[in-house]
PDB file of N, CA and C in Angstrom:
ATOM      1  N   UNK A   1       7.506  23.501  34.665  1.00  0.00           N
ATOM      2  CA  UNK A   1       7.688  22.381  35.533  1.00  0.00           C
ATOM      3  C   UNK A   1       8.448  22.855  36.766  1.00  0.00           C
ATOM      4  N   UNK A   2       8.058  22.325  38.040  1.00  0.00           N
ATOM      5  CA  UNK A   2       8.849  22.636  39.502  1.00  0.00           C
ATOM      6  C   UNK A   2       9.233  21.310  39.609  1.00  0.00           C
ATOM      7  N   UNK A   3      10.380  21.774  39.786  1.00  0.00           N
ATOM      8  CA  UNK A   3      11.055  20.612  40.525  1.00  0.00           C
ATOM      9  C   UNK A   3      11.501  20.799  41.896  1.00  0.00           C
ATOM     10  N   UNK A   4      11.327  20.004  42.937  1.00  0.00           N
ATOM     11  CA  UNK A   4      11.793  20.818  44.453  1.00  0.00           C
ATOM     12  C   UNK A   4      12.112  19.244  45.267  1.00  0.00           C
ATOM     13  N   UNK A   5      12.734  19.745  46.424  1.00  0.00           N
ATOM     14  CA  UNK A   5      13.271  18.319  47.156  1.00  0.00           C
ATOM     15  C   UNK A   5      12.329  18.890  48.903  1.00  0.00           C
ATOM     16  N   UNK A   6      11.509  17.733  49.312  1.00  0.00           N
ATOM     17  CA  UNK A   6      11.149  17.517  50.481  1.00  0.00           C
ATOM     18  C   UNK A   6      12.066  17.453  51.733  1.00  0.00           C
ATOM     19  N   UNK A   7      13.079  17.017  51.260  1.00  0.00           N
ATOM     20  CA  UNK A   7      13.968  16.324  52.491  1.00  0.00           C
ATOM     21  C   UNK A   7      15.304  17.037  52.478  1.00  0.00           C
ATOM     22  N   UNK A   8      15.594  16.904  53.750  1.00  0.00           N
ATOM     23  CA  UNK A   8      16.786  18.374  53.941  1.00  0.00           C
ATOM     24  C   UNK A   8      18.247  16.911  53.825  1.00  0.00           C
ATOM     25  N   UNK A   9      18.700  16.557  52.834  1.00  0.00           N
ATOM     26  CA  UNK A   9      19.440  15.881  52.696  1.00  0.00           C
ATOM     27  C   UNK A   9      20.426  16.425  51.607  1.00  0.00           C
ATOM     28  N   UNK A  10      21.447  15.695  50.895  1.00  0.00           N
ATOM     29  CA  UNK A  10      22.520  16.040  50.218  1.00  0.00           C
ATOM     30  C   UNK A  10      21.809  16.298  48.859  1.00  0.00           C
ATOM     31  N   UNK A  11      20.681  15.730  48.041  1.00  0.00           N
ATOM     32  CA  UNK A  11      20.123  15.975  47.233  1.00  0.00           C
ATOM     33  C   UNK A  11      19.191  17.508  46.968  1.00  0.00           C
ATOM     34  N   UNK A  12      19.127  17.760  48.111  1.00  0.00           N
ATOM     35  CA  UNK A  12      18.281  19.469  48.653  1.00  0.00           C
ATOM     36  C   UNK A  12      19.005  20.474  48.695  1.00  0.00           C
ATOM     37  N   UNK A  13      20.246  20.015  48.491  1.00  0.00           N
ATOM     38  CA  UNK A  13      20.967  21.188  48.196  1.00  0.00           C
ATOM     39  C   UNK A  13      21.372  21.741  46.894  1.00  0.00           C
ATOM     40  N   UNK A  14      21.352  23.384  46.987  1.00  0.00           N
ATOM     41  CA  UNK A  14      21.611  23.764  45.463  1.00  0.00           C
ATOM     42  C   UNK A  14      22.523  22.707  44.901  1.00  0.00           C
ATOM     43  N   UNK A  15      23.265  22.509  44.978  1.00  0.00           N
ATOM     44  CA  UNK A  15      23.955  21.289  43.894  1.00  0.00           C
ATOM     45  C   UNK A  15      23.619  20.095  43.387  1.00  0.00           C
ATOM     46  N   UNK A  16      22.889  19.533  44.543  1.00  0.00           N
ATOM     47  CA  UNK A  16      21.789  18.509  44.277  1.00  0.00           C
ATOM     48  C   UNK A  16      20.276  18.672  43.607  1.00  0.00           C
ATOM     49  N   UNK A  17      20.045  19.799  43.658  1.00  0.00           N
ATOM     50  CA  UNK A  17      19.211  20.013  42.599  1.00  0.00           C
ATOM     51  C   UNK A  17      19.928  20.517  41.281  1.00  0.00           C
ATOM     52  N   UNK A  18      20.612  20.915  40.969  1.00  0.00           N
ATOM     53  CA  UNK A  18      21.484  21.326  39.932  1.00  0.00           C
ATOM     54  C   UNK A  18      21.673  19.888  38.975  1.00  0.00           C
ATOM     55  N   UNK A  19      22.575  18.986  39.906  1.00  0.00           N
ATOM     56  CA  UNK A  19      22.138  17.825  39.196  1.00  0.00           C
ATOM     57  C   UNK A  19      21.104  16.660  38.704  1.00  0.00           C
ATOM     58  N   UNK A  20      19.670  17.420  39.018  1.00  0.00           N
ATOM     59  CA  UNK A  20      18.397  16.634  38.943  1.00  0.00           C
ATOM     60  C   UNK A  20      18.124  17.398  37.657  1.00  0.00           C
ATOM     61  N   UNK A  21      18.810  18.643  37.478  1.00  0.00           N
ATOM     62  CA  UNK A  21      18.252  19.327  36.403  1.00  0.00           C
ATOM     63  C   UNK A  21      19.153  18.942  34.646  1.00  0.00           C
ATOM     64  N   UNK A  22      20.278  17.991  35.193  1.00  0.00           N
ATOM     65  CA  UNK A  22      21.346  17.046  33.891  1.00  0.00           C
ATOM     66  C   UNK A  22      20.155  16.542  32.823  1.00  0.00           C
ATOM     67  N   UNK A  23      20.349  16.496  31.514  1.00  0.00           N
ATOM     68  CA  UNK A  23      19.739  15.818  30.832  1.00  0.00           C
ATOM     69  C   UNK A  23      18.863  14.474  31.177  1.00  0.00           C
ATOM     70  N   UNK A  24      19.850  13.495  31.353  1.00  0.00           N
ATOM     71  CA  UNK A  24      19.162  12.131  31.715  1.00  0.00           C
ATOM     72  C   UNK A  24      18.965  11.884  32.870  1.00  0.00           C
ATOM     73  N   UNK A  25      19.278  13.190  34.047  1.00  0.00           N
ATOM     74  CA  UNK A  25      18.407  12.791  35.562  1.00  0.00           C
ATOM     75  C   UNK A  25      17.091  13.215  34.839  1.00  0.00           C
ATOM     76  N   UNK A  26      17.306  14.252  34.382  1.00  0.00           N
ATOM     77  CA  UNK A  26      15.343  14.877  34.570  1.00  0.00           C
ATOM     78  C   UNK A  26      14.938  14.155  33.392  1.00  0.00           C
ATOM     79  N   UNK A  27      15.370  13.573  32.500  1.00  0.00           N
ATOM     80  CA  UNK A  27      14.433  12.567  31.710  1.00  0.00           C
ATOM     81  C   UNK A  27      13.959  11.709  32.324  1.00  0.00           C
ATOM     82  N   UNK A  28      15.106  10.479  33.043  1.00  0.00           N
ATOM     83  CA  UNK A  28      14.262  10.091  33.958  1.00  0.00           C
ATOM     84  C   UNK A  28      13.504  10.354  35.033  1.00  0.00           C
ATOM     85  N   UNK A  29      13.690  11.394  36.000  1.00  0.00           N
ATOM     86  CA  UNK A  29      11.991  11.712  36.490  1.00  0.00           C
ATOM     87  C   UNK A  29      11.287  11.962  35.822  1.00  0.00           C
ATOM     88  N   UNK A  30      11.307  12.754  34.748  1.00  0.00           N
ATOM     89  CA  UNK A  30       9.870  13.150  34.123  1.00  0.00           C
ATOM     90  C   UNK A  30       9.355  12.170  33.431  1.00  0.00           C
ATOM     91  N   UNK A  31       9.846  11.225  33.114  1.00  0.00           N
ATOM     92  CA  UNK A  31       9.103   9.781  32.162  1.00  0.00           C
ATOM     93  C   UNK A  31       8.669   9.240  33.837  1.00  0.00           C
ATOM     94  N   UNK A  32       9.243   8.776  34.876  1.00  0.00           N
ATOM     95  CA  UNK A  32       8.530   8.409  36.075  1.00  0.00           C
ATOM     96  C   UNK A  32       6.819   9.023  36.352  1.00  0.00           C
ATOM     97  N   UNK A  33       7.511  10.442  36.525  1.00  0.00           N
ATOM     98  CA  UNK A  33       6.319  11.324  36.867  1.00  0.00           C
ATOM     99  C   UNK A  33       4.913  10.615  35.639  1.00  0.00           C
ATOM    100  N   UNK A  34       5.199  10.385  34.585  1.00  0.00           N
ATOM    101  CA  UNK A  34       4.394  10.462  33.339  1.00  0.00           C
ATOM    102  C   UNK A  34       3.859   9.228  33.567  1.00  0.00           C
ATOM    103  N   UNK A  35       4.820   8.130  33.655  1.00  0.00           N
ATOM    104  CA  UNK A  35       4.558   6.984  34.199  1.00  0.00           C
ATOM    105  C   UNK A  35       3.568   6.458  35.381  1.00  0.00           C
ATOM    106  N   UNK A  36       3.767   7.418  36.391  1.00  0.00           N
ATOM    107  CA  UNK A  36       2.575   7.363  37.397  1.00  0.00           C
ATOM    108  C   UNK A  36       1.096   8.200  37.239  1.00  0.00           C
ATOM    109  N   UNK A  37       1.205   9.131  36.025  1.00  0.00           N
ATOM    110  CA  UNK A  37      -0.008   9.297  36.053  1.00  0.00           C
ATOM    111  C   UNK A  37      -0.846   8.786  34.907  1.00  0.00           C
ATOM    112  N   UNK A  38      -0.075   7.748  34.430  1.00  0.00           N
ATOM    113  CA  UNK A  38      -1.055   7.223  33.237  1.00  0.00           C
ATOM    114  C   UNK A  38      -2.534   6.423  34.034  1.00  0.00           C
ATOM    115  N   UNK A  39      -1.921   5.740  35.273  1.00  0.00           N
ATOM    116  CA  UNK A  39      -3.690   5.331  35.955  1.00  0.00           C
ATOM    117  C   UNK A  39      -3.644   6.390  37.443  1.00  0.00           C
ATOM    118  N   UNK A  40      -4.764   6.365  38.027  1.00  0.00           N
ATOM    119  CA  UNK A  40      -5.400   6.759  38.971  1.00  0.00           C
ATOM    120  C   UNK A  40      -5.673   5.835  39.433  1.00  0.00           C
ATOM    121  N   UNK A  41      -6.222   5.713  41.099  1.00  0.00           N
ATOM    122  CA  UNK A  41      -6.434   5.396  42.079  1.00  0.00           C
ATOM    123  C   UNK A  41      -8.290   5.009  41.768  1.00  0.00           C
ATOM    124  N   UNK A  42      -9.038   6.222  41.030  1.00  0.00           N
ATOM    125  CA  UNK A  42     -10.120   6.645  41.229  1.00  0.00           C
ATOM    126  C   UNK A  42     -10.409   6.463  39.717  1.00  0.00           C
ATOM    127  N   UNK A  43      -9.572   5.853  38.470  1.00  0.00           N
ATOM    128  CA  UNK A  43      -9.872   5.413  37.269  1.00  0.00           C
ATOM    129  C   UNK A  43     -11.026   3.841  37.440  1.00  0.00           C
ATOM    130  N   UNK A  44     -12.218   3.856  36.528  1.00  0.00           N
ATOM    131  CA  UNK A  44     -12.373   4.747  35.459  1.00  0.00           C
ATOM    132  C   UNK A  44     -13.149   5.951  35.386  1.00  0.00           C
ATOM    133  N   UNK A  45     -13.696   6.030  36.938  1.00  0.00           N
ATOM    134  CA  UNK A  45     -14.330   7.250  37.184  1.00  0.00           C
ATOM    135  C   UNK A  45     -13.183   8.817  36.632  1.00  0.00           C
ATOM    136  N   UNK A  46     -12.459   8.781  37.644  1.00  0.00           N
ATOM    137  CA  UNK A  46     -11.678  10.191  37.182  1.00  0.00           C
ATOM    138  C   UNK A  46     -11.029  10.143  35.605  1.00  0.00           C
ATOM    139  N   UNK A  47     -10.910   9.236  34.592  1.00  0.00           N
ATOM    140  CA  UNK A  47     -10.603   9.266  33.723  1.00  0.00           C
ATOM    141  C   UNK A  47     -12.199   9.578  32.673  1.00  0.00           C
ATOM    142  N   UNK A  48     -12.624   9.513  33.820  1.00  0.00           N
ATOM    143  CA  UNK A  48     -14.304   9.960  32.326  1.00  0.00           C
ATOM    144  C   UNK A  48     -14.520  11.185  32.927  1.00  0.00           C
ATOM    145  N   UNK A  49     -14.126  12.202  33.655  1.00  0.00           N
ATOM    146  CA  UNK A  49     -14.402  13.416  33.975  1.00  0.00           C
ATOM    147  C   UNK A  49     -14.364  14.316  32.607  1.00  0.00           C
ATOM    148  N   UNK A  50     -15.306  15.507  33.009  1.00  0.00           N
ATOM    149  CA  UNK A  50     -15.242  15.732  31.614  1.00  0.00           C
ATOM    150  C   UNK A  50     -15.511  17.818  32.055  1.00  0.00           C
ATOM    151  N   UNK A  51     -14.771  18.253  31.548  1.00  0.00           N
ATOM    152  CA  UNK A  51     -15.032  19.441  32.188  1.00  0.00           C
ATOM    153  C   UNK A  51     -16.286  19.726  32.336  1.00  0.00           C
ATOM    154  N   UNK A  52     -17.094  20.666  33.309  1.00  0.00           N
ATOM    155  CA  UNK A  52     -18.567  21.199  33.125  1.00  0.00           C
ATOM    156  C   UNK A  52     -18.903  22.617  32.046  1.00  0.00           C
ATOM    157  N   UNK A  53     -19.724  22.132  31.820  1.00  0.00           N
ATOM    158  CA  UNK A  53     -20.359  23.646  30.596  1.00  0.00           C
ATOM    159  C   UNK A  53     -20.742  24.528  31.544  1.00  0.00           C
ATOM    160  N   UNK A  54     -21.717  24.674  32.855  1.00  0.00           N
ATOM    161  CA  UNK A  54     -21.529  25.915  33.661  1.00  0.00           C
ATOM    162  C   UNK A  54     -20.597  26.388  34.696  1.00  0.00           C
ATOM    163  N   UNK A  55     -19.104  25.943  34.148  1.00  0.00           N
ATOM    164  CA  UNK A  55     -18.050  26.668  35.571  1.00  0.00           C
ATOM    165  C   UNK A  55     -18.164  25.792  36.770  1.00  0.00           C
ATOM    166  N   UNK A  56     -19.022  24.703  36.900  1.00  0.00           N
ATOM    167  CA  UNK A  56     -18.389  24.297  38.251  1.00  0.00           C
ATOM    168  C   UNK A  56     -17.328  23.358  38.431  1.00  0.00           C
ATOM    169  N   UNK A  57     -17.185  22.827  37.629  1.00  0.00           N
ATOM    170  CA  UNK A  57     -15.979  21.634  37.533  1.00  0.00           C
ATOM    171  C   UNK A  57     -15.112  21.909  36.055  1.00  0.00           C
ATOM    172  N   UNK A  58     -14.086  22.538  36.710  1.00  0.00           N
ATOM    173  CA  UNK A  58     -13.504  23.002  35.561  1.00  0.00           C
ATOM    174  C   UNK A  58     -12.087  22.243  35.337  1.00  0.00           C
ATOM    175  N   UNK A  59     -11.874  20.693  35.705  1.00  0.00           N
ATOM    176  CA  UNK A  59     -11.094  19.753  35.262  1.00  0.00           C
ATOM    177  C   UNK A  59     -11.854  18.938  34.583  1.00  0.00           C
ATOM    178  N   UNK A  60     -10.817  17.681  33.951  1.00  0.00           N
ATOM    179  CA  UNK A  60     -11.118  16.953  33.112  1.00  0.00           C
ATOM    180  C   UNK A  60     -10.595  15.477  33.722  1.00  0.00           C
ATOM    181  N   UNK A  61      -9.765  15.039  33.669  1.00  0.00           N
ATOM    182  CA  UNK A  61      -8.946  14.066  34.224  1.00  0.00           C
ATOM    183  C   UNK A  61      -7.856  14.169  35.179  1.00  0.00           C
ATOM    184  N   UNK A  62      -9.086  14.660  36.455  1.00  0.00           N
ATOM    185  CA  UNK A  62      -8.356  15.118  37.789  1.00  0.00           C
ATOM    186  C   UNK A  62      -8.778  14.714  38.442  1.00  0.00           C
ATOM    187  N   UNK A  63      -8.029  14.202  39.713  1.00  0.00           N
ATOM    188  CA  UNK A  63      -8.651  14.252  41.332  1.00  0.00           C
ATOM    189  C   UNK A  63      -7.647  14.349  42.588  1.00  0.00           C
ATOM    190  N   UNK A  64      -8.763  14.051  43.333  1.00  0.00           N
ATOM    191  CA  UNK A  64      -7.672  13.930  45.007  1.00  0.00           C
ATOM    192  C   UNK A  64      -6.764  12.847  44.896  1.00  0.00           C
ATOM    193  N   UNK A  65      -7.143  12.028  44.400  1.00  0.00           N
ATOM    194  CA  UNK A  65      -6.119  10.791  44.476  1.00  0.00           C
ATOM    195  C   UNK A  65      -5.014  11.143  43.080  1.00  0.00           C
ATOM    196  N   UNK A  66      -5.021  11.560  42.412  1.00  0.00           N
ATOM    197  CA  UNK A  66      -3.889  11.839  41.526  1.00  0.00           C
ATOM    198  C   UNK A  66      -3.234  13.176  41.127  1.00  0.00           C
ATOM    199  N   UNK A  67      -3.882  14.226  40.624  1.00  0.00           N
ATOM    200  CA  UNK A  67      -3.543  15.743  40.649  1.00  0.00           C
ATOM    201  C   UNK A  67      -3.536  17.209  41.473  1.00  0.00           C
ATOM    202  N   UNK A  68      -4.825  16.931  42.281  1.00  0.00           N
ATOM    203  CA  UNK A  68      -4.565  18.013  42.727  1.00  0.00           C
ATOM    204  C   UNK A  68      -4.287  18.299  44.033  1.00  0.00           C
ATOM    205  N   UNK A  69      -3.655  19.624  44.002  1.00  0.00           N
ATOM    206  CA  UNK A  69      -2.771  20.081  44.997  1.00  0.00           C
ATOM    207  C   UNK A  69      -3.650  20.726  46.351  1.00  0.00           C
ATOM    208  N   UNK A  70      -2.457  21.071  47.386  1.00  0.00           N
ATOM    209  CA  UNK A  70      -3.607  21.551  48.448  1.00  0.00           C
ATOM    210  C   UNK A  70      -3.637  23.133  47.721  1.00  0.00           C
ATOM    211  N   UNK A  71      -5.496  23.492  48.173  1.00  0.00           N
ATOM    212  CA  UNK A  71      -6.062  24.642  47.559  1.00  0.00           C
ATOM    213  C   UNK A  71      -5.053  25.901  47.685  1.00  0.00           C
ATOM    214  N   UNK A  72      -4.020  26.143  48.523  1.00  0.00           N
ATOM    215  CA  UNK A  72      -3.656  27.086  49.264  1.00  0.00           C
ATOM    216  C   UNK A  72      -2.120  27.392  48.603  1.00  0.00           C
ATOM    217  N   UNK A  73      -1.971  26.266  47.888  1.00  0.00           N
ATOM    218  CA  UNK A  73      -0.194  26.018  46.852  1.00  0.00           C
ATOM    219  C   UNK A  73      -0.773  26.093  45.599  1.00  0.00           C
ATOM    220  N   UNK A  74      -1.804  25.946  45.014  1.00  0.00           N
ATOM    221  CA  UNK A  74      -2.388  25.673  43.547  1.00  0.00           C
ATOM    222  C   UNK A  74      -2.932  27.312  42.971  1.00  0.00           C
ATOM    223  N   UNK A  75      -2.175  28.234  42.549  1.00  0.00           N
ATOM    224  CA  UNK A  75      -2.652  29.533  41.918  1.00  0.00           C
ATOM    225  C   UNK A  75      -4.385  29.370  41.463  1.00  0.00           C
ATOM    226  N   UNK A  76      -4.477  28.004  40.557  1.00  0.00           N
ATOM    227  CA  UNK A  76      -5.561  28.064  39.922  1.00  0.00           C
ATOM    228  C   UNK A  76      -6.905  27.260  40.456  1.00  0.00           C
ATOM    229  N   UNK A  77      -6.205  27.435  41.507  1.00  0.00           N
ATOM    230  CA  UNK A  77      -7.756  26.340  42.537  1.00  0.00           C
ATOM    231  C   UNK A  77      -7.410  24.966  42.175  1.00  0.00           C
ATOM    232  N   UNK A  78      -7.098  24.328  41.552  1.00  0.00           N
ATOM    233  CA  UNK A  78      -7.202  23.128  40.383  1.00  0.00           C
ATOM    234  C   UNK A  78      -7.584  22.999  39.337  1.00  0.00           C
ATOM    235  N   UNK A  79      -7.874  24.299  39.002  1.00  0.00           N
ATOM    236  CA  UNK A  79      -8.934  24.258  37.736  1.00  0.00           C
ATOM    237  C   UNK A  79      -8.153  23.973  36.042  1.00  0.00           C
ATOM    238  N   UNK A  80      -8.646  23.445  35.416  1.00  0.00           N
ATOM    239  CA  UNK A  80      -8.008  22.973  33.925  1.00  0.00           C
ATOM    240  C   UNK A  80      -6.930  22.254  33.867  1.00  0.00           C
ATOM    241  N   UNK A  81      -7.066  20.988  35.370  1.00  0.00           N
ATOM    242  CA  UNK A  81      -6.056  20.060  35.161  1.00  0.00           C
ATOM    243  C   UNK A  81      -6.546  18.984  34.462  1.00  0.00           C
ATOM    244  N   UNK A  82      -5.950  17.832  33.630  1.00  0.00           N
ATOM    245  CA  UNK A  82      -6.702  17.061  33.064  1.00  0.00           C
ATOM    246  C   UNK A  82      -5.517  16.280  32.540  1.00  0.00           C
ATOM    247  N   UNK A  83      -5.012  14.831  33.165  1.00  0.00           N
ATOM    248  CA  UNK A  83      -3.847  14.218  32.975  1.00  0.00           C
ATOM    249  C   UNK A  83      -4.411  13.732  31.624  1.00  0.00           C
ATOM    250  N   UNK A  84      -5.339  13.710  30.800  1.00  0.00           N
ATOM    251  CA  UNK A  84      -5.401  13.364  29.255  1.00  0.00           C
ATOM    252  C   UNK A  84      -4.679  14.031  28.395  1.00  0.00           C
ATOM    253  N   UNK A  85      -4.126  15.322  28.381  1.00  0.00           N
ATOM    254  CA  UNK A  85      -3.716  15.686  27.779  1.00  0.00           C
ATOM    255  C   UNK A  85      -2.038  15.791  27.520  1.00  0.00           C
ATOM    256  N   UNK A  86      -1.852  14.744  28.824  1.00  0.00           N
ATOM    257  CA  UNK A  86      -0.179  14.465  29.001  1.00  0.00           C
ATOM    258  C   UNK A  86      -0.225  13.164  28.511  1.00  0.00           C
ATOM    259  N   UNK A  87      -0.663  11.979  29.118  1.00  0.00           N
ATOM    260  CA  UNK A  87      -0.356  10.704  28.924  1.00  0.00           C
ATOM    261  C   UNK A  87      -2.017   9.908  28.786  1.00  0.00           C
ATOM    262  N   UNK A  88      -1.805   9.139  27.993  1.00  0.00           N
ATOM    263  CA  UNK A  88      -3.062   8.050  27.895  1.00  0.00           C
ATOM    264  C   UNK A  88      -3.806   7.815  28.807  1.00  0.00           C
ATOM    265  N   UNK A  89      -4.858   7.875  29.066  1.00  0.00           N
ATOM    266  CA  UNK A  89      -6.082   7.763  29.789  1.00  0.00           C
ATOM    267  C   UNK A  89      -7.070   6.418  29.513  1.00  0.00           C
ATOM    268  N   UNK A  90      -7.276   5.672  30.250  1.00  0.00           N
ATOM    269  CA  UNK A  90      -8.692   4.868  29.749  1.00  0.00           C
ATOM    270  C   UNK A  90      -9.742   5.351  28.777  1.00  0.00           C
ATOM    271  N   UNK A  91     -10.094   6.426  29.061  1.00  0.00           N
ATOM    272  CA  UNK A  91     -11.060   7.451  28.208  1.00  0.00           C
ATOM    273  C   UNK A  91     -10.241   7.756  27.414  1.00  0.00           C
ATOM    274  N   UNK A  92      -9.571   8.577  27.254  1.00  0.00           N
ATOM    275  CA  UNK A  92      -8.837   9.498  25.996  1.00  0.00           C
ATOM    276  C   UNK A  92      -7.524   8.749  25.624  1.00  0.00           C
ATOM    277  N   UNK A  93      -6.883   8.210  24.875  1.00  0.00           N
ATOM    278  CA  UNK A  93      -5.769   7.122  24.762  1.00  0.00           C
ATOM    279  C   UNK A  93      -5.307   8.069  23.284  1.00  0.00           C
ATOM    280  N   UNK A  94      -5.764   8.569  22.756  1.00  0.00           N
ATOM    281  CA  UNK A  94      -4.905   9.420  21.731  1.00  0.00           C
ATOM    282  C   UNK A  94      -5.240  10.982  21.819  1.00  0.00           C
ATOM    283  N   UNK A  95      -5.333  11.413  23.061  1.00  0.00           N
ATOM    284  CA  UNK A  95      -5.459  12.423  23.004  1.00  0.00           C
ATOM    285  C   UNK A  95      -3.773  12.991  23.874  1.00  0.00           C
ATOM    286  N   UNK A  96      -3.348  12.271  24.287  1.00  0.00           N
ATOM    287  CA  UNK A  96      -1.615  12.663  24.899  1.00  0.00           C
ATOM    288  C   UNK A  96      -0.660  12.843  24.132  1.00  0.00           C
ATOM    289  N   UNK A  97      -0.254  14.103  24.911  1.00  0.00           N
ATOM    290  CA  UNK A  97       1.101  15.028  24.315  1.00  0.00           C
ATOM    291  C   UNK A  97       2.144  13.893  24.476  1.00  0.00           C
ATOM    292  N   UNK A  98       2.809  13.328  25.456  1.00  0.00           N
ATOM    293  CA  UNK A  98       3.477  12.448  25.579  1.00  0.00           C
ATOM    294  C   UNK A  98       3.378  10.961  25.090  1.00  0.00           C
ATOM    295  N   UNK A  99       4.439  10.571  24.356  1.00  0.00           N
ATOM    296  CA  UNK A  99       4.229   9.053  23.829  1.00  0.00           C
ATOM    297  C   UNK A  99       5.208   8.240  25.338  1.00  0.00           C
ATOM    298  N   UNK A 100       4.698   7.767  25.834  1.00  0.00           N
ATOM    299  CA  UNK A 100       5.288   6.816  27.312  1.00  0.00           C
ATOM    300  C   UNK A 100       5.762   5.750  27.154  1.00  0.00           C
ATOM    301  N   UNK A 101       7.050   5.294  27.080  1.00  0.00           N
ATOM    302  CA  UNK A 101       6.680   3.695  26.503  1.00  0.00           C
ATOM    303  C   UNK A 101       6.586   2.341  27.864  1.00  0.00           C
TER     304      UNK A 101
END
């Protein structure tokens, strides 16, 4: 997981990230984070994505409107992102690592 700050404020500083990294700060972002990707923008389409069998679409429950990154920050192109396997999906609802409440 990266955690990083946009904004050149008191929170962007090593200490301010230091304290995002406390137990119950980063629980609560990361239940947020989890929280916003249980729907999409582009659900129920991007939630029925389904990887391709010949290599060209090699996500599952991804898109522009929710996961992926610009091509040029993302090591893996985007490839084998698929928010089903974090949190509940329209399509996949027991297939998530995370229980969200």
């Amino acid at each position: 997981m990266l955690i990083y700050t946009a904004a050149p404020d008191s929170e962007g500083t090593l200490g301010g990230l230091v304290s995002l990294g406390e137990p119950e700060q980063l629980r609560r972002h990361l239940l947020s984070a989890l929280r916003g990707a249980h729907l999409c923008a582009s659900d129920p389409l991007c939630a029925e994505g389904l990887p391709g069998q010949q290599g060209m679409t090699l996500h599952g429950a991804a898109c522009h409107a929710c996961l992926f990154a610009p091509e040029t920050s993302c090591e893996r192109g985007n490839k084998y992102l698929d928010r089903s396997t974090l949190v509940e999906t329209v399509e996949c609802p027991d297939l998530a690592f995370f229980e969200v409440e």
